[in-house]
PDB file of N, CA and C in Angstrom:
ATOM      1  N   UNK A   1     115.430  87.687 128.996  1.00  0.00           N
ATOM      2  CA  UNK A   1     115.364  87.673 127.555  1.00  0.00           C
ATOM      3  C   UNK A   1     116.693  88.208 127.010  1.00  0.00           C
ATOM      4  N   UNK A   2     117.244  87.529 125.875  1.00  0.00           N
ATOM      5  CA  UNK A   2     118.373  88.385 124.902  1.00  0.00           C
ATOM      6  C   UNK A   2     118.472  89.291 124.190  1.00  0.00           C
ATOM      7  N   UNK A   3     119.119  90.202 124.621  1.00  0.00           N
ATOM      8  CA  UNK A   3     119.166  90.995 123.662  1.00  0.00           C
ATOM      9  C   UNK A   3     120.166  90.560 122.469  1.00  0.00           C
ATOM     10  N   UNK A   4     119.572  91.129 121.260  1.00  0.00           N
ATOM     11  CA  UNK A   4     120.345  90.970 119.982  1.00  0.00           C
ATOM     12  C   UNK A   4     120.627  92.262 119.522  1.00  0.00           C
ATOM     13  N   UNK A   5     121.891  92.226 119.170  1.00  0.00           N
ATOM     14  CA  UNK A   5     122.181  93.610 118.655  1.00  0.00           C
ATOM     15  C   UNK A   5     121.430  93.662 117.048  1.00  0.00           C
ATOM     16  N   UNK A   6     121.468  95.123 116.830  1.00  0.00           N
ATOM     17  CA  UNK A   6     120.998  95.681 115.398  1.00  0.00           C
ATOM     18  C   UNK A   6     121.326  95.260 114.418  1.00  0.00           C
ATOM     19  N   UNK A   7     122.434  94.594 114.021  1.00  0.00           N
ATOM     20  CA  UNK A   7     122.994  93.914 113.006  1.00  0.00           C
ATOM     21  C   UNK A   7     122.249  92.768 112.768  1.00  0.00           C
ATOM     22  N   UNK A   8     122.186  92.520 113.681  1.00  0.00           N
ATOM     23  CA  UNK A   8     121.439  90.599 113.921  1.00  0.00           C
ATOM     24  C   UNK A   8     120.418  90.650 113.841  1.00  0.00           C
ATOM     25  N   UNK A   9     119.560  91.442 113.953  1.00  0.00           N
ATOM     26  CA  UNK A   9     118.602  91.551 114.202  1.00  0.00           C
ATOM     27  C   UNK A   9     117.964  91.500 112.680  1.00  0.00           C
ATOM     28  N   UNK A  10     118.469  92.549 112.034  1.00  0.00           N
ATOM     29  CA  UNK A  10     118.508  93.071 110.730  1.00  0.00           C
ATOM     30  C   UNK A  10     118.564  91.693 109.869  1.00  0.00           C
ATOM     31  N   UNK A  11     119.583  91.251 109.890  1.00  0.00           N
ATOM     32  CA  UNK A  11     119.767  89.797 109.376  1.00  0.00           C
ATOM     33  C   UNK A  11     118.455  88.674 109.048  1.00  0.00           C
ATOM     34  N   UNK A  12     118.318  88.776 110.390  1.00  0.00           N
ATOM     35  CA  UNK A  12     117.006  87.669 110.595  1.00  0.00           C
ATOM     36  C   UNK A  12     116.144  87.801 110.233  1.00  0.00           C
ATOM     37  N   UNK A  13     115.695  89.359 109.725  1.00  0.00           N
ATOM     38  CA  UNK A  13     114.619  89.825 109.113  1.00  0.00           C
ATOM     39  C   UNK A  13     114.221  89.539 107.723  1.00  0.00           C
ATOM     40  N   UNK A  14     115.734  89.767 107.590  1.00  0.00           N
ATOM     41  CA  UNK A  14     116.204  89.792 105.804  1.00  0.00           C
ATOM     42  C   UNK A  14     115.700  88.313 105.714  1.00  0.00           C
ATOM     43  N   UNK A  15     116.277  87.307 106.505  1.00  0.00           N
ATOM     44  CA  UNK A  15     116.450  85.943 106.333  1.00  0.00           C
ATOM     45  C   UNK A  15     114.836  85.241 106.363  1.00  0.00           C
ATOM     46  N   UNK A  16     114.114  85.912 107.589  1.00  0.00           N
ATOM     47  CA  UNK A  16     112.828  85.049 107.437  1.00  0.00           C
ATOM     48  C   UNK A  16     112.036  85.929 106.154  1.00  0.00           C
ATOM     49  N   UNK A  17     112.166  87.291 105.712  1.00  0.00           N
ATOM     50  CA  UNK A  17     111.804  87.614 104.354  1.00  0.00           C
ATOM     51  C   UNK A  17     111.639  87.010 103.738  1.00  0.00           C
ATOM     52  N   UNK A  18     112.839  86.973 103.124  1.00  0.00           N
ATOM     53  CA  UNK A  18     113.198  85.817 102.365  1.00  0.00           C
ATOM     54  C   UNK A  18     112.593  84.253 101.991  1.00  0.00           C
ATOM     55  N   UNK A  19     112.079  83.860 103.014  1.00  0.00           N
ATOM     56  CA  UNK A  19     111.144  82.999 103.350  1.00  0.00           C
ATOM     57  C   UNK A  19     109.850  83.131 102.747  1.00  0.00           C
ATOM     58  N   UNK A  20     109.502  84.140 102.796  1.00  0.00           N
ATOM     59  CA  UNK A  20     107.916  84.797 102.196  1.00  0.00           C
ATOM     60  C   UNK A  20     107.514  84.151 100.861  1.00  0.00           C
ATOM     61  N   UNK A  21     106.321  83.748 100.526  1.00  0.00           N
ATOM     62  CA  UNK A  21     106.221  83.131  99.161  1.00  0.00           C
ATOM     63  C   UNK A  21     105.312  84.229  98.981  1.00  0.00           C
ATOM     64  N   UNK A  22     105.415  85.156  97.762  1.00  0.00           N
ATOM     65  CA  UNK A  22     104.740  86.339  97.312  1.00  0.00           C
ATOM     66  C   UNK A  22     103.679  85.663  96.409  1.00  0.00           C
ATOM     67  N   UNK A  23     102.512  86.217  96.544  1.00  0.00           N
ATOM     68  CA  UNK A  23     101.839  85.559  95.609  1.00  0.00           C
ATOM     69  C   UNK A  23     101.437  86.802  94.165  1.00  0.00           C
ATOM     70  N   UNK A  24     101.357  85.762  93.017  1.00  0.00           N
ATOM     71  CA  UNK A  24     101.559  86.432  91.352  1.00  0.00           C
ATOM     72  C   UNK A  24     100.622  87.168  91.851  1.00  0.00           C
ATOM     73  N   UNK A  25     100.715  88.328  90.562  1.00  0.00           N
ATOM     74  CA  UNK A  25      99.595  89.616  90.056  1.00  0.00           C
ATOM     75  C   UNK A  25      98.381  88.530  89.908  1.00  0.00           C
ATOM     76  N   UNK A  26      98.639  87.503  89.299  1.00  0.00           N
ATOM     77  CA  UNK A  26      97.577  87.060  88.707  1.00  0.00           C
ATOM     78  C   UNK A  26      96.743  86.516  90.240  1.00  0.00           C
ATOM     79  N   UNK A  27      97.086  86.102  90.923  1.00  0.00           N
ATOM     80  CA  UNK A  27      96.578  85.730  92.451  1.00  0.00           C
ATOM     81  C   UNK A  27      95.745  86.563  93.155  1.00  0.00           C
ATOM     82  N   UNK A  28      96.609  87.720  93.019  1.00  0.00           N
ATOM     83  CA  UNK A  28      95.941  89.112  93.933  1.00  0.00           C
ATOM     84  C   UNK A  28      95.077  89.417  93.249  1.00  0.00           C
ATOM     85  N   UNK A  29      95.069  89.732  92.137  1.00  0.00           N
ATOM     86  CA  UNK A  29      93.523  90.148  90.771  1.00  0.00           C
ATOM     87  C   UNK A  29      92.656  89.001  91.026  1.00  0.00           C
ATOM     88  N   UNK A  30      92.766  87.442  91.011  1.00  0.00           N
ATOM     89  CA  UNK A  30      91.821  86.802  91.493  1.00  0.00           C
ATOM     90  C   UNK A  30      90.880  86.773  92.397  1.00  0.00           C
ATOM     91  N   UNK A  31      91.953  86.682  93.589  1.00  0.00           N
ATOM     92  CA  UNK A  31      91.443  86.624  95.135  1.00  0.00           C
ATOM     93  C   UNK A  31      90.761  87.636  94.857  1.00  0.00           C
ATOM     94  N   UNK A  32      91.024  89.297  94.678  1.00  0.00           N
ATOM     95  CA  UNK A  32      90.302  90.459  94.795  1.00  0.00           C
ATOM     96  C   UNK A  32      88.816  90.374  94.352  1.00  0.00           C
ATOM     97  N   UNK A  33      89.015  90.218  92.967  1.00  0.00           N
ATOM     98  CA  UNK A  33      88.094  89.862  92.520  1.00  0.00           C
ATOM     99  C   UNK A  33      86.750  88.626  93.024  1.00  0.00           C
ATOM    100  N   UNK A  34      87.124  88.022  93.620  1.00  0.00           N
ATOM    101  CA  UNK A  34      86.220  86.874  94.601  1.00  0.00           C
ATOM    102  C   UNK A  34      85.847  87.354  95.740  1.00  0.00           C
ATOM    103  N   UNK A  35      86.331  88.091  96.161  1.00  0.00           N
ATOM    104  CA  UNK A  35      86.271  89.001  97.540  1.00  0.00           C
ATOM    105  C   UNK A  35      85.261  90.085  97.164  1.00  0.00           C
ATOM    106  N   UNK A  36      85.344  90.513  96.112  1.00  0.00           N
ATOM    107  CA  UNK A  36      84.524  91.647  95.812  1.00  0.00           C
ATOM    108  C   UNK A  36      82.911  90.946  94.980  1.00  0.00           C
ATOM    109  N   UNK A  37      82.858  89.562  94.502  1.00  0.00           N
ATOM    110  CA  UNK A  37      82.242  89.210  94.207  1.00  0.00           C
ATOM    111  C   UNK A  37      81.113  88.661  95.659  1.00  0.00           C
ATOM    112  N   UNK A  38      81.552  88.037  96.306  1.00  0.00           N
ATOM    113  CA  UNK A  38      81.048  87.155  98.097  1.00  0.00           C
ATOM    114  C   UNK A  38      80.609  88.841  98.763  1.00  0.00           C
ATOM    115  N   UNK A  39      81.373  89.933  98.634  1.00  0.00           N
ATOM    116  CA  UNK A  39      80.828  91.042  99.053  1.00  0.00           C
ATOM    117  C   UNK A  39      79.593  91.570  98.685  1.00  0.00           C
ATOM    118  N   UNK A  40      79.458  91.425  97.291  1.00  0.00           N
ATOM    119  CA  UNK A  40      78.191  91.535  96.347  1.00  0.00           C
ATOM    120  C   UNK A  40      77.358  90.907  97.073  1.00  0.00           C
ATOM    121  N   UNK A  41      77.715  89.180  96.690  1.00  0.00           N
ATOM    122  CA  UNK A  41      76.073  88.656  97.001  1.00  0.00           C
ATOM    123  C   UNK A  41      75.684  88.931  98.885  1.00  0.00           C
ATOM    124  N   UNK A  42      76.973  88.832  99.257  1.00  0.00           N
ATOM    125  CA  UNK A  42      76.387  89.126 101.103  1.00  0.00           C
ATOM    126  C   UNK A  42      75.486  90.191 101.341  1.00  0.00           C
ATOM    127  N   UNK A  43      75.794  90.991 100.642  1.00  0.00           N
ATOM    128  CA  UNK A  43      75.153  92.189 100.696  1.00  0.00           C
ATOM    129  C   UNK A  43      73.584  92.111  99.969  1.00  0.00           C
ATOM    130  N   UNK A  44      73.456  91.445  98.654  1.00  0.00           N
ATOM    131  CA  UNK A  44      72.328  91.402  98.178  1.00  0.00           C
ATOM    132  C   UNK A  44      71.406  90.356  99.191  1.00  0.00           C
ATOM    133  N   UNK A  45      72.220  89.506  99.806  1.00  0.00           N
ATOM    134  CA  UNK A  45      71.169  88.415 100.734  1.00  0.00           C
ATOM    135  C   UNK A  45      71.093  89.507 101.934  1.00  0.00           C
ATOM    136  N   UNK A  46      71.753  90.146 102.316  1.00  0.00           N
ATOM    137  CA  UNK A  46      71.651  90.879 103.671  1.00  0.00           C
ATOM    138  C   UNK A  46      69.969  91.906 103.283  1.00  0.00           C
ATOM    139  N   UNK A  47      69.973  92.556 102.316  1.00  0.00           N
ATOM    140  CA  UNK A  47      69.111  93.076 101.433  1.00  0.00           C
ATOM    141  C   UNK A  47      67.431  92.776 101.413  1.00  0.00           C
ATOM    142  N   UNK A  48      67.923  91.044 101.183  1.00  0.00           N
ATOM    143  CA  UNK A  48      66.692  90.456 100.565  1.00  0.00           C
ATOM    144  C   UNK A  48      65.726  90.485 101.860  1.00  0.00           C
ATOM    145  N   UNK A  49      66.836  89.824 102.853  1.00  0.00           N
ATOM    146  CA  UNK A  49      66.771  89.394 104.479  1.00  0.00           C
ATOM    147  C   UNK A  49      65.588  90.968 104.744  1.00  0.00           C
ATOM    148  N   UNK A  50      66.646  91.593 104.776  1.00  0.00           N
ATOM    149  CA  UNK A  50      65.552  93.273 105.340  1.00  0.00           C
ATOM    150  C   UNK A  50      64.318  93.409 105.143  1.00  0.00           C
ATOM    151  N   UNK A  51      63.901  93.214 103.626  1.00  0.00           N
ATOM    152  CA  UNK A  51      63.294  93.283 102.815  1.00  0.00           C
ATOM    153  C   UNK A  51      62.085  92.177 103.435  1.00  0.00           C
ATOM    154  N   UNK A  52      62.317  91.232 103.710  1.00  0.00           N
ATOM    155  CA  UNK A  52      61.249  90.041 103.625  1.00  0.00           C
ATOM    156  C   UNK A  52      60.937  90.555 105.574  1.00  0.00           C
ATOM    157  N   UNK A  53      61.863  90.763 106.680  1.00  0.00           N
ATOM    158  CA  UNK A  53      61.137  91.154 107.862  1.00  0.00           C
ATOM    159  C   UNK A  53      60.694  92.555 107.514  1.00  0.00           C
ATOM    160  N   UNK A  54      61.045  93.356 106.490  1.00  0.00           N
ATOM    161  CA  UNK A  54      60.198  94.451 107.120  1.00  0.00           C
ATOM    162  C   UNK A  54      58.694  94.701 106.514  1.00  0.00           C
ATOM    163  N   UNK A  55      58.678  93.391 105.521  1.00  0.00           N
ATOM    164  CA  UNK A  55      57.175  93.395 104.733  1.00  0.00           C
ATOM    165  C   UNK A  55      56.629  92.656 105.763  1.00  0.00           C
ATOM    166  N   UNK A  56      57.009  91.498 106.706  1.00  0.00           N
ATOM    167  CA  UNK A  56      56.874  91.297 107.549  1.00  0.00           C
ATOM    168  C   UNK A  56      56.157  91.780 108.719  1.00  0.00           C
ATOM    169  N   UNK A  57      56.961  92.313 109.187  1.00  0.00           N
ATOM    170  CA  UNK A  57      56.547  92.980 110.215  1.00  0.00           C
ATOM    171  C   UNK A  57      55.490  94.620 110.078  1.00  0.00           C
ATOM    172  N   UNK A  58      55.602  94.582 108.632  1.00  0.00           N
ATOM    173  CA  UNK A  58      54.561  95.548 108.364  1.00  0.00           C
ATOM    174  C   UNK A  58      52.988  94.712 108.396  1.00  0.00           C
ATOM    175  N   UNK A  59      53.089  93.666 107.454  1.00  0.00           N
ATOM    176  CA  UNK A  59      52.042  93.041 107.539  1.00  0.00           C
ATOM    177  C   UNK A  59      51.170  92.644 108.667  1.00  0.00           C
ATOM    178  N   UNK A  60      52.190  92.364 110.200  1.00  0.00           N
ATOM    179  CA  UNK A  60      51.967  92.271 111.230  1.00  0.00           C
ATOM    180  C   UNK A  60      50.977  93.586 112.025  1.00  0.00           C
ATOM    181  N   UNK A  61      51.992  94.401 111.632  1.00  0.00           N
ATOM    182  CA  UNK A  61      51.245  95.737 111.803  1.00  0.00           C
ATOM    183  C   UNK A  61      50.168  96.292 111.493  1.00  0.00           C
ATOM    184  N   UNK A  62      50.036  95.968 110.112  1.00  0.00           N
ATOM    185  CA  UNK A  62      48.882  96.691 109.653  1.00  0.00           C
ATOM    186  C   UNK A  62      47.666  95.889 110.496  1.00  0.00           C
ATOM    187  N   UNK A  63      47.422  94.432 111.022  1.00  0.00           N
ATOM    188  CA  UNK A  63      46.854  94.124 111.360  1.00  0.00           C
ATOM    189  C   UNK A  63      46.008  94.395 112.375  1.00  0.00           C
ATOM    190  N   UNK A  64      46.915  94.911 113.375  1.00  0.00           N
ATOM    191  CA  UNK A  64      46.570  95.252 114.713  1.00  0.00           C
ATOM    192  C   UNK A  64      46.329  96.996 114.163  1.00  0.00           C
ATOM    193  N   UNK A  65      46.860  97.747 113.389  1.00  0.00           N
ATOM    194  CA  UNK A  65      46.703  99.219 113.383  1.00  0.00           C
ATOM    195  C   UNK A  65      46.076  99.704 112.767  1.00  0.00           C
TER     196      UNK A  65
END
């Protein structure tokens, strides 16, 4: 493998940087916001989910107990 000295190295960094397409305020407040919304409902279906086996499996229960 090559070594590249520190200078060069430095360079290339700068250079594929540079490259980077930053995305607007307005992007990151979006996305966030959608992310935090899909977090919501996952969580409320994860919820519901619990909710319906453990009436479930109570109902099961009470049967036999």
């Amino acid at each position: 493998m090559a070594r590249t000295n520190p200078l060069q190295f430095i360079q290339q960094v700068r250079a594929e940087v540079a490259k980077v397409i930053w995305p607007t305020r307005r992007e990151v407040l979006l996305t966030t916001v959608m992310v935090l919304i899909m977090a919501a409902l996952t969580a409320v279906f994860f919820a519901l989910v619990d909710l319906g086996i453990r009436s479930g499996l109570q109902g099961i229960l009470s049967l036999f107990g």
